[in-house]
C-alpha atoms as a PDB file:
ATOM      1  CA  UNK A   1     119.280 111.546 108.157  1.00  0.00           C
ATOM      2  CA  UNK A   2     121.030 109.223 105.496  1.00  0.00           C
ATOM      3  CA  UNK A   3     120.192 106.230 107.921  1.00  0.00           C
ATOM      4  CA  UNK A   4     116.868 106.820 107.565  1.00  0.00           C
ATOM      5  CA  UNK A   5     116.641 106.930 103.825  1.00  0.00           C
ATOM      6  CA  UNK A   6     118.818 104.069 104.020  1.00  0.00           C
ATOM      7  CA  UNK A   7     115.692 102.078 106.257  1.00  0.00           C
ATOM      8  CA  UNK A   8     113.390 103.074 104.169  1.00  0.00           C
ATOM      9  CA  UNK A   9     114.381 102.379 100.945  1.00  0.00           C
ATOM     10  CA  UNK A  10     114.797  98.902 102.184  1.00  0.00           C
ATOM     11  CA  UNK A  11     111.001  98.900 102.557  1.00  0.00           C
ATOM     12  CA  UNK A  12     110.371  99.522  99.327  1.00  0.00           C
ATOM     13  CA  UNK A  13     112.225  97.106  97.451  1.00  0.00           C
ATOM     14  CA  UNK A  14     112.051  93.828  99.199  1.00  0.00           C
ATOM     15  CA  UNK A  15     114.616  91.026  99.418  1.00  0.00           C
ATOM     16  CA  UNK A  16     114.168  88.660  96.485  1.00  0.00           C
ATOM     17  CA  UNK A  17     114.537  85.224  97.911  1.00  0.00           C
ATOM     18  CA  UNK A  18     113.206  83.044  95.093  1.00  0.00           C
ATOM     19  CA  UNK A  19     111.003  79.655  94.834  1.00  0.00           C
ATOM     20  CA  UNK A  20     114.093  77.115  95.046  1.00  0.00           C
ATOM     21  CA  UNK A  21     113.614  74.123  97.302  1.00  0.00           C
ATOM     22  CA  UNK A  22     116.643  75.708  99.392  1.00  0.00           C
ATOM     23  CA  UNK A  23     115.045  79.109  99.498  1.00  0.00           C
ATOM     24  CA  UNK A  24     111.736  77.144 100.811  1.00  0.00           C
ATOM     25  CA  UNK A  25     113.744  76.386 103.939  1.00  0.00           C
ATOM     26  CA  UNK A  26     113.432  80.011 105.027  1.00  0.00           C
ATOM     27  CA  UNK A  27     109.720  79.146 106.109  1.00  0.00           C
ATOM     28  CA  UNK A  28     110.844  76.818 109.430  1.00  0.00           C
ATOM     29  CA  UNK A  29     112.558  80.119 111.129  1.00  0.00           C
ATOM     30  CA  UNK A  30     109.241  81.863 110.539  1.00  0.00           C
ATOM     31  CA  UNK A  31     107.386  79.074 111.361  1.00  0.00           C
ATOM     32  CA  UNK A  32     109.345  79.165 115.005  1.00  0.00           C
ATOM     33  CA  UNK A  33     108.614  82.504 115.635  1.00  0.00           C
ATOM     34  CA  UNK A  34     105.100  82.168 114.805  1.00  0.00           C
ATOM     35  CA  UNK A  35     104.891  79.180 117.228  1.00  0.00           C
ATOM     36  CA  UNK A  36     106.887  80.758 119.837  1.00  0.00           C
ATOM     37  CA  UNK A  37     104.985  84.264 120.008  1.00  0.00           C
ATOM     38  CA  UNK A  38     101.518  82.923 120.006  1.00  0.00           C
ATOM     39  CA  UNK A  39     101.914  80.390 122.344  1.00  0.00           C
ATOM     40  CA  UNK A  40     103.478  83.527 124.251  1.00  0.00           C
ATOM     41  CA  UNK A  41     100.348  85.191 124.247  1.00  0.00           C
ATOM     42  CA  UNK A  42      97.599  82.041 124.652  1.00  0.00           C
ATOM     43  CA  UNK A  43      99.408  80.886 128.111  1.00  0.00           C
ATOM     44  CA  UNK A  44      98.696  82.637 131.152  1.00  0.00           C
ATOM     45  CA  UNK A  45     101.250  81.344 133.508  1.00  0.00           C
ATOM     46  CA  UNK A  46     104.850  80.740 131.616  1.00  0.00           C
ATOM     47  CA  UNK A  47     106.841  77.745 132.743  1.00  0.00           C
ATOM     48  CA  UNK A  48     109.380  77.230 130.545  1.00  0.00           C
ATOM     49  CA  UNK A  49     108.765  73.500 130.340  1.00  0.00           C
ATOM     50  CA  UNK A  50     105.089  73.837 128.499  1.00  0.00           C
ATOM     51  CA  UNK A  51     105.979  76.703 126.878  1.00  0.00           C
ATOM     52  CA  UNK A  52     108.591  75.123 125.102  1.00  0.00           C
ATOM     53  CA  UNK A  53     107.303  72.010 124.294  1.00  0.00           C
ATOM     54  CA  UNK A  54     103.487  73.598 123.454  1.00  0.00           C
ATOM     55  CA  UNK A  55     105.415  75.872 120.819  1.00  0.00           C
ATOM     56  CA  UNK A  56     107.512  72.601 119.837  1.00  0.00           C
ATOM     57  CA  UNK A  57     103.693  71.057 118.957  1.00  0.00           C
ATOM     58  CA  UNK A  58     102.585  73.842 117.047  1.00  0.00           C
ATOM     59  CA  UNK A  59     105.977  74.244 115.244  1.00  0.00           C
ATOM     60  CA  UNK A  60     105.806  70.760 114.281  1.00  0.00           C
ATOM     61  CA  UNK A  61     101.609  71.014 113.380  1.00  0.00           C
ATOM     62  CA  UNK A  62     102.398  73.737 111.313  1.00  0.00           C
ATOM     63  CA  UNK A  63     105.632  72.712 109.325  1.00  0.00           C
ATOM     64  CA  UNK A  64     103.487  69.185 108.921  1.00  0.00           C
ATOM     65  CA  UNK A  65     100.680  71.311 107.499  1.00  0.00           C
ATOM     66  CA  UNK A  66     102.541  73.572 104.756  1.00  0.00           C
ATOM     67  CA  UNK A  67     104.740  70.510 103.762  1.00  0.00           C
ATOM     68  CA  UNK A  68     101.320  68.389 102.852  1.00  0.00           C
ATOM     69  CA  UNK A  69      99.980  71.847 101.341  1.00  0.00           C
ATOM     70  CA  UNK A  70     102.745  72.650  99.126  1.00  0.00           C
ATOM     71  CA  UNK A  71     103.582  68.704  98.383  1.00  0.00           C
ATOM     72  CA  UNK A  72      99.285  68.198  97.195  1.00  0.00           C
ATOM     73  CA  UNK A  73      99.274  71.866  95.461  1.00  0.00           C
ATOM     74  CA  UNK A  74     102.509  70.749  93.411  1.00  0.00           C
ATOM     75  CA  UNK A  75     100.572  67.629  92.480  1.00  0.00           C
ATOM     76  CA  UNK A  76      97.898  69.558  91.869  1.00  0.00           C
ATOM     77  CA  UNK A  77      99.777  71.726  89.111  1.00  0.00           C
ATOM     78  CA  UNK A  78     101.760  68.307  87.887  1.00  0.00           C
ATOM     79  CA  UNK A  79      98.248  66.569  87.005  1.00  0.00           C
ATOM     80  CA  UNK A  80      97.428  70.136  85.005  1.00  0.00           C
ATOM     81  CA  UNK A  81     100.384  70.856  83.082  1.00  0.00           C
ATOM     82  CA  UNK A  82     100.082  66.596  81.979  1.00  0.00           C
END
């Protein structure tokens, strides 16, 4: 019963990773899984070949996307704060 508690007490105070441009890194690994899993579900017949290089696609769509996001929503606050 301790292991429990342990679990979910971990739920209820979350890991605190922070907003340096190091801790920003942490989205790519998310980014894969995303990418991986849906393109898991959308396919009907798995060959490894298009699997892998459809997720690759969206991987790389994605990470393209939240880099321009984040890069034009930090201008976005520079051009405020001037």
């Amino acid at each position: 019963m301790p292991d429990l508690n342990l679990i979910v007490a971990a739920f209820t105070s979350p890991e605190n990773i922070g907003t340096t441009p190091a801790s920003m890194m942490w989205m790519f690994p998310l980014l894969a899984a995303i990418a991986a899993v849906y393109k898991a579900n959308k396919l009907r017949v798995l060959f490894w070949n298009v699997f892998i290089r459809e997720a690759g696609i969206l991987f790389l769509f994605l990470g393209g996307f939240m880099i321009l996001a984040i890069a034009v929503m930090n201008l976005v606050v520079w051009l405020i704060t001037q």
